[in-house]
PDB file of N, CA and C in Angstrom:
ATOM      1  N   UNK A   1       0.821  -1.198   0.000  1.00  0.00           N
ATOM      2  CA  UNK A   1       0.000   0.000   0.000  1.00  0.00           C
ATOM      3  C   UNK A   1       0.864   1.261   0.000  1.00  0.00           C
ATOM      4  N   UNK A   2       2.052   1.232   0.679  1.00  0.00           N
ATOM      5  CA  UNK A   2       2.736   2.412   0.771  1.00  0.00           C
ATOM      6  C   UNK A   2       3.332   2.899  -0.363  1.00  0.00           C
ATOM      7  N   UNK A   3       3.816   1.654  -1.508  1.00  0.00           N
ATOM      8  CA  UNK A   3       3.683   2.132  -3.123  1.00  0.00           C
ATOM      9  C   UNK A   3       3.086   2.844  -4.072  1.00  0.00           C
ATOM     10  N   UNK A   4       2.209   2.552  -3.341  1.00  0.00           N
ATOM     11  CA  UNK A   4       0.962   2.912  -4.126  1.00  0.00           C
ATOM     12  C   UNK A   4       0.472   4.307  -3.773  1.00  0.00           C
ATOM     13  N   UNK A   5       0.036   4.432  -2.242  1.00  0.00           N
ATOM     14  CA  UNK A   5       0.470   5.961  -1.815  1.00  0.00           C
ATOM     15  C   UNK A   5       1.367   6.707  -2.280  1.00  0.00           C
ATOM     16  N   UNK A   6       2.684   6.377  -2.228  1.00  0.00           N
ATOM     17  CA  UNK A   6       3.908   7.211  -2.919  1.00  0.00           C
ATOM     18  C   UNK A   6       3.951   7.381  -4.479  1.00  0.00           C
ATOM     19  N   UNK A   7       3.209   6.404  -4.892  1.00  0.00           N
ATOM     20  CA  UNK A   7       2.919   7.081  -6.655  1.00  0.00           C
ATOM     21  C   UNK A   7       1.991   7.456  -6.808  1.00  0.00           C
ATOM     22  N   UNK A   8       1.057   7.500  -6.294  1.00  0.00           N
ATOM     23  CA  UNK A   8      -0.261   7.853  -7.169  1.00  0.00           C
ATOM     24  C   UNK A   8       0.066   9.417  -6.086  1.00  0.00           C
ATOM     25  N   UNK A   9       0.547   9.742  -4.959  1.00  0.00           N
ATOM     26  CA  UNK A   9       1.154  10.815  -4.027  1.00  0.00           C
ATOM     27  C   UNK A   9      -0.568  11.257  -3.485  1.00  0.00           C
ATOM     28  N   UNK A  10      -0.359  10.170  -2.656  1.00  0.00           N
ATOM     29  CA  UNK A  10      -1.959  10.616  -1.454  1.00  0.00           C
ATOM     30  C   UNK A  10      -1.156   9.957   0.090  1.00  0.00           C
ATOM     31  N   UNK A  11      -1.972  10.071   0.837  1.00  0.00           N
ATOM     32  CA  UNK A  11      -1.635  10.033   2.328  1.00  0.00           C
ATOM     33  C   UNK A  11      -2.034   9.036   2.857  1.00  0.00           C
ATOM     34  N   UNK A  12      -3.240   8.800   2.800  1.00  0.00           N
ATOM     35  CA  UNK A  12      -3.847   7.515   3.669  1.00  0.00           C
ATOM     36  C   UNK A  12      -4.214   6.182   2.711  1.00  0.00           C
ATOM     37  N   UNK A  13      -4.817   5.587   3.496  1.00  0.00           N
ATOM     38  CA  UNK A  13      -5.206   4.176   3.248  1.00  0.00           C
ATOM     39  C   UNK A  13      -6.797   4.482   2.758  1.00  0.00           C
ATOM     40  N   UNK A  14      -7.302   5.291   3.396  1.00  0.00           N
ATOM     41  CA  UNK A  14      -8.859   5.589   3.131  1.00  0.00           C
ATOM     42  C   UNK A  14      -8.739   6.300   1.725  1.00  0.00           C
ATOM     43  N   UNK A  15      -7.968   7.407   0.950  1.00  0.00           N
ATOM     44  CA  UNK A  15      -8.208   7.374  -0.081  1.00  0.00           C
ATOM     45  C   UNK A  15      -7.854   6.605  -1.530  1.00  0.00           C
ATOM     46  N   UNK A  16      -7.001   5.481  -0.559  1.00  0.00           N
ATOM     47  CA  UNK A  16      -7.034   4.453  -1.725  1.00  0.00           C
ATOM     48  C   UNK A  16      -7.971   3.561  -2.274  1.00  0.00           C
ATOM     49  N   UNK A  17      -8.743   3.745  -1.083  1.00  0.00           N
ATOM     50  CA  UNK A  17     -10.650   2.963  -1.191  1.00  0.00           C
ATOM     51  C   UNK A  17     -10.807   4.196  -2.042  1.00  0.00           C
ATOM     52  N   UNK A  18     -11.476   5.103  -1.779  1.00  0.00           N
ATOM     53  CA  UNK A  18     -11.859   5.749  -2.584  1.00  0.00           C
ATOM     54  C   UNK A  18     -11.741   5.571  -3.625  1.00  0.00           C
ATOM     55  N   UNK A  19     -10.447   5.980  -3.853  1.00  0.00           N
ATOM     56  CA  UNK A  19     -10.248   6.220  -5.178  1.00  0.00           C
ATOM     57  C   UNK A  19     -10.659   5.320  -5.874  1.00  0.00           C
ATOM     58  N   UNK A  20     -10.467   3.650  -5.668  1.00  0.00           N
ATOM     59  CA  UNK A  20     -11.061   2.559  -6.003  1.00  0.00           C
ATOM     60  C   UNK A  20     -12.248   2.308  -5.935  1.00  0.00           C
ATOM     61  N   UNK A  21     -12.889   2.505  -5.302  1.00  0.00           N
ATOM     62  CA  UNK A  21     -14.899   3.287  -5.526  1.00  0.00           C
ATOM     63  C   UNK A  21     -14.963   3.697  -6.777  1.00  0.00           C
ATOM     64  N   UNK A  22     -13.780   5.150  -6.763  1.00  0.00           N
ATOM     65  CA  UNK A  22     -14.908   5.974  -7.873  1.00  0.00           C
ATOM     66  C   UNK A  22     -14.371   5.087  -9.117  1.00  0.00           C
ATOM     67  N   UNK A  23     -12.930   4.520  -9.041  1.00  0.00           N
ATOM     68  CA  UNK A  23     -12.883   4.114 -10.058  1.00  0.00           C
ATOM     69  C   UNK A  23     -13.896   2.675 -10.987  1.00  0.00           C
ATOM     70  N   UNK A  24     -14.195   2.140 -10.172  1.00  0.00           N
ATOM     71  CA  UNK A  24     -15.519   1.265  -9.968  1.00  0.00           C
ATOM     72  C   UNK A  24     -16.443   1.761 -10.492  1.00  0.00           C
ATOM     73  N   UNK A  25     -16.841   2.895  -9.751  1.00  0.00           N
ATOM     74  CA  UNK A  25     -18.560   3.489  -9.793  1.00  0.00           C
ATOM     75  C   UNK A  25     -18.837   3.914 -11.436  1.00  0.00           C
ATOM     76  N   UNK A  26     -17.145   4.542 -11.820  1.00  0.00           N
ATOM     77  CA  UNK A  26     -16.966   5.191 -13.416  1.00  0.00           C
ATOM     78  C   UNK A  26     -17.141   3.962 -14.535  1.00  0.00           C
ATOM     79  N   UNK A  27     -16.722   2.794 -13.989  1.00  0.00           N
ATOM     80  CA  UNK A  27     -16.403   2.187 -15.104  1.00  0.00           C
ATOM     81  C   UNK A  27     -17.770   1.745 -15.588  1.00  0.00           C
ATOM     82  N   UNK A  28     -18.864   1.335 -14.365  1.00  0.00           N
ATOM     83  CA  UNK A  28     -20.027   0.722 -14.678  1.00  0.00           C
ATOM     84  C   UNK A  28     -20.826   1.770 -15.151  1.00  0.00           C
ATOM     85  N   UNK A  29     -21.151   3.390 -14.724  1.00  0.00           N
ATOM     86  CA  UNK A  29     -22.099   3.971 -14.946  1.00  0.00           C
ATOM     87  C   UNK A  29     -22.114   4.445 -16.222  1.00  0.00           C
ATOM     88  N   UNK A  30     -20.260   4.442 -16.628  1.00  0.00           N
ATOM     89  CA  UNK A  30     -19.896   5.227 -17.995  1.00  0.00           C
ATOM     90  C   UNK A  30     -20.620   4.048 -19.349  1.00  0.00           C
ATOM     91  N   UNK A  31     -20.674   3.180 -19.049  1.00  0.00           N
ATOM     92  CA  UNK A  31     -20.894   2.186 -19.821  1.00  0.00           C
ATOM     93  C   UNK A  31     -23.017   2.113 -20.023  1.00  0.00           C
ATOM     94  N   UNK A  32     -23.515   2.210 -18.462  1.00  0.00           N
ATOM     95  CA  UNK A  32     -25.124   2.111 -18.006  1.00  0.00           C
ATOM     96  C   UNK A  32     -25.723   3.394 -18.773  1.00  0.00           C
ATOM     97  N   UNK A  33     -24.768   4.863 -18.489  1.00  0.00           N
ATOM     98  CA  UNK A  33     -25.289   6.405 -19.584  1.00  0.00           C
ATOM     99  C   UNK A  33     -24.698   6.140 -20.781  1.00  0.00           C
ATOM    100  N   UNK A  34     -24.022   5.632 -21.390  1.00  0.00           N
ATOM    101  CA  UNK A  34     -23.604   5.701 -22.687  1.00  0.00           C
ATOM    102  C   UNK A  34     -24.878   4.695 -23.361  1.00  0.00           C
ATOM    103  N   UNK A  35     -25.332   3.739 -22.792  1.00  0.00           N
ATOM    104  CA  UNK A  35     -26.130   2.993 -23.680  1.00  0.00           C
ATOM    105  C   UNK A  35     -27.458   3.772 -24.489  1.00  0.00           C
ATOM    106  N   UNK A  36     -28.116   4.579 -23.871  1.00  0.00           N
ATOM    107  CA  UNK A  36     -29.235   5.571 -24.139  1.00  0.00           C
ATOM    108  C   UNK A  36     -28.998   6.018 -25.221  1.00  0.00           C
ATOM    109  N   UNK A  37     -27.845   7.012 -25.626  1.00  0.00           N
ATOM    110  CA  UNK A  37     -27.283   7.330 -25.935  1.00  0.00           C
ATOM    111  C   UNK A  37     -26.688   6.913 -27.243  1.00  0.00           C
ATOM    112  N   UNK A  38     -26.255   5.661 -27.434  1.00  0.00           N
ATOM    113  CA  UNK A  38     -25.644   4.606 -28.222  1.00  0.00           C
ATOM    114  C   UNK A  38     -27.146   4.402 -29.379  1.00  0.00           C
ATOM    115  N   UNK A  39     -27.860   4.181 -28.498  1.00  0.00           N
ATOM    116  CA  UNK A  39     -29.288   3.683 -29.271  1.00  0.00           C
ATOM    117  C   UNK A  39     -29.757   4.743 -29.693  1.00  0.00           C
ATOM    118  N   UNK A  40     -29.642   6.201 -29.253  1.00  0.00           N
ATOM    119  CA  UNK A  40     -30.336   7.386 -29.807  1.00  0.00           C
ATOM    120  C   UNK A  40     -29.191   7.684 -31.399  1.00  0.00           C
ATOM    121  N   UNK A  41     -28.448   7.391 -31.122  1.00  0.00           N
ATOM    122  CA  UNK A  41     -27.405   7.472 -32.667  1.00  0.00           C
ATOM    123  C   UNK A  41     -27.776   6.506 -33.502  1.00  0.00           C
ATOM    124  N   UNK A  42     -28.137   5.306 -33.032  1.00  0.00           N
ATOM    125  CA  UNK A  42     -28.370   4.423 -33.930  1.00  0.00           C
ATOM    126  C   UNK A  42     -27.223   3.162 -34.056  1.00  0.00           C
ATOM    127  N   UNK A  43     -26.614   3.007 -32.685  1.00  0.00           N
ATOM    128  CA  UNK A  43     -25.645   2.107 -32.630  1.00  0.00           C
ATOM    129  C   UNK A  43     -26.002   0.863 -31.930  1.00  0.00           C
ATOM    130  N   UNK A  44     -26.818   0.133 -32.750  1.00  0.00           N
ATOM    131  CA  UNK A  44     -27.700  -0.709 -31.910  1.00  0.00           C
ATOM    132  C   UNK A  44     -26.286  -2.231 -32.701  1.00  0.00           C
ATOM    133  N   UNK A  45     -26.070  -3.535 -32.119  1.00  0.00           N
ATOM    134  CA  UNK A  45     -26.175  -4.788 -32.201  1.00  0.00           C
ATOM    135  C   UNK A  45     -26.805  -4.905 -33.965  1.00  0.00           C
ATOM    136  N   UNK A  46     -27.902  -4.445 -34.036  1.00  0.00           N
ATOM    137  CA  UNK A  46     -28.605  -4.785 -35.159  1.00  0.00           C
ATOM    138  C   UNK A  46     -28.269  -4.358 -36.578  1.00  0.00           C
ATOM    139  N   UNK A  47     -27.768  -2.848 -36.411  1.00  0.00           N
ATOM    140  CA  UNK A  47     -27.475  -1.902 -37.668  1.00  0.00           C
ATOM    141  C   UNK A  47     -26.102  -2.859 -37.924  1.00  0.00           C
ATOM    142  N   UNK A  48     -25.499  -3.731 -37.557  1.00  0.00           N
ATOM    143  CA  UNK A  48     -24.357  -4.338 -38.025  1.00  0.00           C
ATOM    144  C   UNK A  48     -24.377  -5.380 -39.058  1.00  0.00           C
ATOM    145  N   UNK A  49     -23.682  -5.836 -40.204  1.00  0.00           N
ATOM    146  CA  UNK A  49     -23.935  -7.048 -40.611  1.00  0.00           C
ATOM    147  C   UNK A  49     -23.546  -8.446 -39.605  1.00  0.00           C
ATOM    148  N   UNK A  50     -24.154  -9.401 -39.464  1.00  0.00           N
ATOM    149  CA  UNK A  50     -23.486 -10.527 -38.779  1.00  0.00           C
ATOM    150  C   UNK A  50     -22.188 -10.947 -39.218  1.00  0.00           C
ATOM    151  N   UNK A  51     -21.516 -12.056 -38.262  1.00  0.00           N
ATOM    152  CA  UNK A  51     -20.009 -12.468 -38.542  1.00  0.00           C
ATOM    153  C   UNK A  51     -19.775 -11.516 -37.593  1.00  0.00           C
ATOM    154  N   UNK A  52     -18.188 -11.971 -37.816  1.00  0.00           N
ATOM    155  CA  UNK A  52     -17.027 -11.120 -36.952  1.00  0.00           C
ATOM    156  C   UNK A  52     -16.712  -9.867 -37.016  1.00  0.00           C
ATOM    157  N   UNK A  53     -16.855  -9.486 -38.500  1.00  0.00           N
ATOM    158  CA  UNK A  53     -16.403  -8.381 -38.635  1.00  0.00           C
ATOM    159  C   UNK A  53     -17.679  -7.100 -37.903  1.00  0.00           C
ATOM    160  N   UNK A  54     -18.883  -7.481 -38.461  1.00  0.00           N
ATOM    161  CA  UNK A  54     -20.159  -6.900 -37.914  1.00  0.00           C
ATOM    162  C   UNK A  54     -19.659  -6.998 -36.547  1.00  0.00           C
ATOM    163  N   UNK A  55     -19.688  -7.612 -35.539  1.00  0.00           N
ATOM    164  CA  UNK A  55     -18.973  -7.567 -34.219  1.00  0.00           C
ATOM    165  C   UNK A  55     -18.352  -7.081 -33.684  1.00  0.00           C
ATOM    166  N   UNK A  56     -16.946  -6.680 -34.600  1.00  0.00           N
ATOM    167  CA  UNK A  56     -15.896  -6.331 -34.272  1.00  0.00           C
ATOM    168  C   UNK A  56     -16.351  -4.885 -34.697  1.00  0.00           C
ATOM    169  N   UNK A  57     -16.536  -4.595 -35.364  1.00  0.00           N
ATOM    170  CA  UNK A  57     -16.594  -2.742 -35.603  1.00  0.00           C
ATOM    171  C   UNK A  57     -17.725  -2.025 -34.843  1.00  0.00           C
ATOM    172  N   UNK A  58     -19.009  -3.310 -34.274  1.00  0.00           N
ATOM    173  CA  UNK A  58     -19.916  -2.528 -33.401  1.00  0.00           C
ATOM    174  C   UNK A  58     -19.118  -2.632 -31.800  1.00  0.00           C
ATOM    175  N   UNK A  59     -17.867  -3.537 -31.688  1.00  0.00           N
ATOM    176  CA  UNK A  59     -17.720  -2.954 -30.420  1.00  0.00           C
ATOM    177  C   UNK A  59     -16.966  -2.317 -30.260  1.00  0.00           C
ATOM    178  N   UNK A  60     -15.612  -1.881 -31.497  1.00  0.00           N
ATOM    179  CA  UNK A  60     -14.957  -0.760 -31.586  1.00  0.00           C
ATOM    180  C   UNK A  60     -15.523   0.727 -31.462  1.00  0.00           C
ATOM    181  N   UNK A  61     -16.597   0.763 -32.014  1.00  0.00           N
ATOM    182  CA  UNK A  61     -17.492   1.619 -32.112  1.00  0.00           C
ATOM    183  C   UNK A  61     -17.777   2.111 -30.721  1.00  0.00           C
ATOM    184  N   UNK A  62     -18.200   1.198 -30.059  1.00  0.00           N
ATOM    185  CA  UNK A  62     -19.266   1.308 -29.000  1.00  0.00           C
ATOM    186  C   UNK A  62     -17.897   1.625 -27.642  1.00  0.00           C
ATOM    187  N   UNK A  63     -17.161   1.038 -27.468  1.00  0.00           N
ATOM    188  CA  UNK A  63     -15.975   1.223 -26.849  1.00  0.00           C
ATOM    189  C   UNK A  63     -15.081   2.982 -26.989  1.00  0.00           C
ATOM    190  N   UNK A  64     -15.244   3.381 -28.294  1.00  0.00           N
ATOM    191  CA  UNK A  64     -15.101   4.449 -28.706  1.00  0.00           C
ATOM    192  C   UNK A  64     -15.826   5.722 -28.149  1.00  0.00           C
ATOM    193  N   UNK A  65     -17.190   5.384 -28.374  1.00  0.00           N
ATOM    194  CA  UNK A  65     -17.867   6.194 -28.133  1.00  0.00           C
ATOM    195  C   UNK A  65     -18.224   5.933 -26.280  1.00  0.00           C
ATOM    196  N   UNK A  66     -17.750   5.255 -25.872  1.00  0.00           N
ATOM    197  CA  UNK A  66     -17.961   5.307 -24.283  1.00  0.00           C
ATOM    198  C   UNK A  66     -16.661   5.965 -23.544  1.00  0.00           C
ATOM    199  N   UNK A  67     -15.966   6.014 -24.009  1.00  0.00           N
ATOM    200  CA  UNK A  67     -14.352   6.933 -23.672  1.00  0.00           C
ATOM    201  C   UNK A  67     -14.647   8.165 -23.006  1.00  0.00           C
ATOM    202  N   UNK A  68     -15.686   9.153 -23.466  1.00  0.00           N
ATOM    203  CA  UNK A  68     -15.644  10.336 -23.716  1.00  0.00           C
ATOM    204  C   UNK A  68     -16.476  10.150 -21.840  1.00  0.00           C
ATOM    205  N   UNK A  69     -17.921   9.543 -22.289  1.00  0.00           N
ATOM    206  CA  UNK A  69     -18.337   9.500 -21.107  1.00  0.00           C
ATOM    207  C   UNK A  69     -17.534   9.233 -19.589  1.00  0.00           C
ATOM    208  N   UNK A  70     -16.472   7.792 -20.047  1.00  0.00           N
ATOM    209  CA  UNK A  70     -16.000   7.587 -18.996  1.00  0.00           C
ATOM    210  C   UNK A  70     -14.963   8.691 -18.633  1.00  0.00           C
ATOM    211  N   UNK A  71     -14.129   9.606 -19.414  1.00  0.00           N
ATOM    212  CA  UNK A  71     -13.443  10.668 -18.797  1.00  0.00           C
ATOM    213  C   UNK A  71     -14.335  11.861 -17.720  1.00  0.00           C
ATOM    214  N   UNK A  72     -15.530  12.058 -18.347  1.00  0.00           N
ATOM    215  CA  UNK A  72     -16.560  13.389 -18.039  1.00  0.00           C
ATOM    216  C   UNK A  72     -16.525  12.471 -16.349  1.00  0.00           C
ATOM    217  N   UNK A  73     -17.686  11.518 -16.485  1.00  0.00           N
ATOM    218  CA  UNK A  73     -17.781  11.006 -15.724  1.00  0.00           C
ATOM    219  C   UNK A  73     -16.218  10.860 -14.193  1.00  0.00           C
ATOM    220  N   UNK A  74     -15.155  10.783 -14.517  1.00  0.00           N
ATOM    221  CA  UNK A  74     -14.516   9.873 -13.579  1.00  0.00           C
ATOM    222  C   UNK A  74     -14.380  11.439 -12.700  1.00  0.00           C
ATOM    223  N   UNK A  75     -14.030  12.511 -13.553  1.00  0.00           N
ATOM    224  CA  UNK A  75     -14.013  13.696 -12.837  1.00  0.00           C
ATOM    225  C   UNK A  75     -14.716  14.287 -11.719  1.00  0.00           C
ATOM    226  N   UNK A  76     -16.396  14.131 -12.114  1.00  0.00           N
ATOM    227  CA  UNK A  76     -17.002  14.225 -11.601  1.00  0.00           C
ATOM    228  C   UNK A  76     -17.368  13.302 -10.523  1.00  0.00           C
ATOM    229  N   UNK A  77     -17.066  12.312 -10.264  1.00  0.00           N
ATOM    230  CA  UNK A  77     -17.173  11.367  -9.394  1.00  0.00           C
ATOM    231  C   UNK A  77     -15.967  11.617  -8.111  1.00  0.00           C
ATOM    232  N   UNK A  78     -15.313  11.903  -8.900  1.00  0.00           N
ATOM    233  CA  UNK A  78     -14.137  12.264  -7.727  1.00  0.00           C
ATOM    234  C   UNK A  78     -14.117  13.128  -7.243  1.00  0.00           C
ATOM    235  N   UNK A  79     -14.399  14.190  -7.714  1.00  0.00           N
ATOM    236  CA  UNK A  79     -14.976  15.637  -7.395  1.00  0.00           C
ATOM    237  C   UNK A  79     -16.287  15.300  -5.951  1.00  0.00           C
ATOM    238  N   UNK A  80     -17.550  14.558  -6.034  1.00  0.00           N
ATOM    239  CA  UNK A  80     -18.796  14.267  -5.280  1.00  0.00           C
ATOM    240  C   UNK A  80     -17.640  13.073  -4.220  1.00  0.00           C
ATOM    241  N   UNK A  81     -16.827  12.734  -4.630  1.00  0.00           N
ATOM    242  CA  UNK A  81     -16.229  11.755  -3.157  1.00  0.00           C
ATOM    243  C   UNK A  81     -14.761  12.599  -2.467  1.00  0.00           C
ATOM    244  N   UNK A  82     -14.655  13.695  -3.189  1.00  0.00           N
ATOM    245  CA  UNK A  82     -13.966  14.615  -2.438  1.00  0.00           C
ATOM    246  C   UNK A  82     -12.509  14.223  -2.887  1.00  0.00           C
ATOM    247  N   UNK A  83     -12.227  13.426  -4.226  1.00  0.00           N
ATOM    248  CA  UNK A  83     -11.005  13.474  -4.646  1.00  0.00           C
ATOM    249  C   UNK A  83     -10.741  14.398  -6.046  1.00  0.00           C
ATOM    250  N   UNK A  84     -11.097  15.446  -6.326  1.00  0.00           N
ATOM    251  CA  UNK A  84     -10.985  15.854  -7.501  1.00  0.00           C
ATOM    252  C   UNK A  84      -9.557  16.195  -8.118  1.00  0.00           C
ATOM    253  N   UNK A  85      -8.792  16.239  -6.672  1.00  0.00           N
ATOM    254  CA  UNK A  85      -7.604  17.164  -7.648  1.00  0.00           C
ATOM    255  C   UNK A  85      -6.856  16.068  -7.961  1.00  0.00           C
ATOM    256  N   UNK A  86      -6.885  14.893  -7.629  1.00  0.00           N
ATOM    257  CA  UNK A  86      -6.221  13.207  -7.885  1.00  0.00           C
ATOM    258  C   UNK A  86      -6.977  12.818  -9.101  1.00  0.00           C
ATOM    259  N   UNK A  87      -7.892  12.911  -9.289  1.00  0.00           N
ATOM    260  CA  UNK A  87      -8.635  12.576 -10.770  1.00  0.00           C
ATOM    261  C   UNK A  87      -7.776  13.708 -11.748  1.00  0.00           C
ATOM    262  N   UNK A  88      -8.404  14.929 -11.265  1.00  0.00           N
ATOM    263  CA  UNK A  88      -7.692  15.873 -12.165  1.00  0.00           C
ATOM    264  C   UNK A  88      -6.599  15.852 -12.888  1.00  0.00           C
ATOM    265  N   UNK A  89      -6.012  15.491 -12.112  1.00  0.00           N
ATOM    266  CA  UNK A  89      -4.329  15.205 -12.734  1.00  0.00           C
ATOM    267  C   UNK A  89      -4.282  14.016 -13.181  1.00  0.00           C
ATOM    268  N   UNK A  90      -4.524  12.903 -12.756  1.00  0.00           N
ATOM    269  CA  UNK A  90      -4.972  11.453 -13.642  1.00  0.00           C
ATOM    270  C   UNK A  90      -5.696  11.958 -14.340  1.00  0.00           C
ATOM    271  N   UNK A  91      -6.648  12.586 -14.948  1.00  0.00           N
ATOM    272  CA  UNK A  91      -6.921  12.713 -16.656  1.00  0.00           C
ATOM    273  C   UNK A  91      -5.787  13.178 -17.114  1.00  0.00           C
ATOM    274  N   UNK A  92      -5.623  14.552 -16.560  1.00  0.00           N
ATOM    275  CA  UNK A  92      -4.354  15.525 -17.841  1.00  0.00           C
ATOM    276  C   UNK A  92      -3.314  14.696 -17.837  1.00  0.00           C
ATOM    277  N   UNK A  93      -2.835  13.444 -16.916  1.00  0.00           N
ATOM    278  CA  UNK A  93      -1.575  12.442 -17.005  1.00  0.00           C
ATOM    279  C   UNK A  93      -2.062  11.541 -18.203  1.00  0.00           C
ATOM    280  N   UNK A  94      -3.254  11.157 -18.219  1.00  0.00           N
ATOM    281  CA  UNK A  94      -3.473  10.278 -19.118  1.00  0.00           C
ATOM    282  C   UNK A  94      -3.932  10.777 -20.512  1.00  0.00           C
ATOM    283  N   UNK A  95      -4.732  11.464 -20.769  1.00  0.00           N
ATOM    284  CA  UNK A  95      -5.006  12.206 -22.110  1.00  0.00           C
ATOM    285  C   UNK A  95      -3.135  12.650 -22.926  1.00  0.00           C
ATOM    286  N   UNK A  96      -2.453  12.935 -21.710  1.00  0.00           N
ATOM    287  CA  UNK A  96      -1.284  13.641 -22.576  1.00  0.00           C
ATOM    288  C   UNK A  96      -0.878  12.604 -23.019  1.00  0.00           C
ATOM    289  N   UNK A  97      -0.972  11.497 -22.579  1.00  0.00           N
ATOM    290  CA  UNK A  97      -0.065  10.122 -22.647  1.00  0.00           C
ATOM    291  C   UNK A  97      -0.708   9.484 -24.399  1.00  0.00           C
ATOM    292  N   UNK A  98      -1.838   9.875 -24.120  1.00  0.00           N
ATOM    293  CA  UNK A  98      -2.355   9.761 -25.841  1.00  0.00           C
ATOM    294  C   UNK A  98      -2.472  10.790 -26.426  1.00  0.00           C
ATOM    295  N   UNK A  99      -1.420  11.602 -26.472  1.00  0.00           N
ATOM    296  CA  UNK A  99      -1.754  12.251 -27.254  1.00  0.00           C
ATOM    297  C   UNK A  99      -2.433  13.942 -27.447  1.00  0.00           C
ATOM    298  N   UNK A 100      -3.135  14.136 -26.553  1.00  0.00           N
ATOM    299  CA  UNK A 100      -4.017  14.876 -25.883  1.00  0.00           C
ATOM    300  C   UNK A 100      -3.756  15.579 -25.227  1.00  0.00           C
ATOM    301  N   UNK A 101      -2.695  16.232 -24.988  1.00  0.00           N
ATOM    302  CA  UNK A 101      -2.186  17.140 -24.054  1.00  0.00           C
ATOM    303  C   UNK A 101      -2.489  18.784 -24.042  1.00  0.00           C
ATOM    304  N   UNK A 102      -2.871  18.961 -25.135  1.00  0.00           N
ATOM    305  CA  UNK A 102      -3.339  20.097 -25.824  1.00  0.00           C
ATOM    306  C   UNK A 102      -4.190  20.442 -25.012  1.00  0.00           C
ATOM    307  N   UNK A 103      -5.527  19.762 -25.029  1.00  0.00           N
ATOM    308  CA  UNK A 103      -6.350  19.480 -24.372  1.00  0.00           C
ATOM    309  C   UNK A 103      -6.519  20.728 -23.056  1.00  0.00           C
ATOM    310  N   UNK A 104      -5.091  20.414 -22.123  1.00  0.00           N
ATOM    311  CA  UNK A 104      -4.713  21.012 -21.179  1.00  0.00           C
ATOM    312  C   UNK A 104      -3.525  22.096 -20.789  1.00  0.00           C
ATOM    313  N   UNK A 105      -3.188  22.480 -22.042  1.00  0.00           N
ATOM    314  CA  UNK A 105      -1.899  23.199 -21.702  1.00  0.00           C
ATOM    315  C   UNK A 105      -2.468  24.763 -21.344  1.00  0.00           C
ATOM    316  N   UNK A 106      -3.288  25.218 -21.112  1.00  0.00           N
ATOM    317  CA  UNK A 106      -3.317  26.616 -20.317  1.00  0.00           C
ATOM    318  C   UNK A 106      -3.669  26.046 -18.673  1.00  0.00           C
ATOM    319  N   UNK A 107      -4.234  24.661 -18.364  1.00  0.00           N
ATOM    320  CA  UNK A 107      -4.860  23.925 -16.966  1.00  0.00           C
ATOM    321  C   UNK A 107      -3.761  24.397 -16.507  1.00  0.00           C
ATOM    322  N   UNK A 108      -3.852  24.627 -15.020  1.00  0.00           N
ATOM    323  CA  UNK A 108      -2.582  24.313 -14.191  1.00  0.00           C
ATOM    324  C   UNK A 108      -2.925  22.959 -13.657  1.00  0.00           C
TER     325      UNK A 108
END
């Protein structure tokens, strides 16, 4: 645990739950609001041809388009459990890492 404290740079043991909550709470809800959503575009299972390939590009697709949610989302979650500025910086660490850094270069 004390690894893990010293990299991710938090203090206790209690916000390593946390953080593992929200990261939890993000992964399922980003996926539960994106579906509405998915179907209001028209990204249903069905609009695909069958086979693999039909498969494979509706879940590229669908994986794609749930990204966006799960970033909005993880912020805000951490933010309502009182970790925002640890999310905060885990996005702008990770967006830059793809790429995305732009994104944030006036953020402090």
């Amino acid at each position: 645990m004390e690894k893990l404290k010293q990299r991710w740079g938090i203090d206790s043991n209690f916000q390593i739950i946390v953080i593992c909550i929200v990261f939890a709470i993000t992964g399922s809800s980003s996926v539960y609001v994106a579906k509405p959503f998915l179907q209001w575009i028209g990204l249903s299972k069905a609009a695909f041809p069958d086979g693999i390939l039909g498969g494979f590009l509706y879940w590229t697709l669908r994986i794609l388009l749930i990204f966006p949610f799960y970033q909005v989302l993880l912020v805000i979650y951490g933010w309502l459990f009182g970790q925002f500025k640890f999310f905060w910086n885990f996005e702008k660490k990770m967006l830059s890492r793809m790429g995305l850094g732009f994104l944030f270069k006036n953020s402090s």
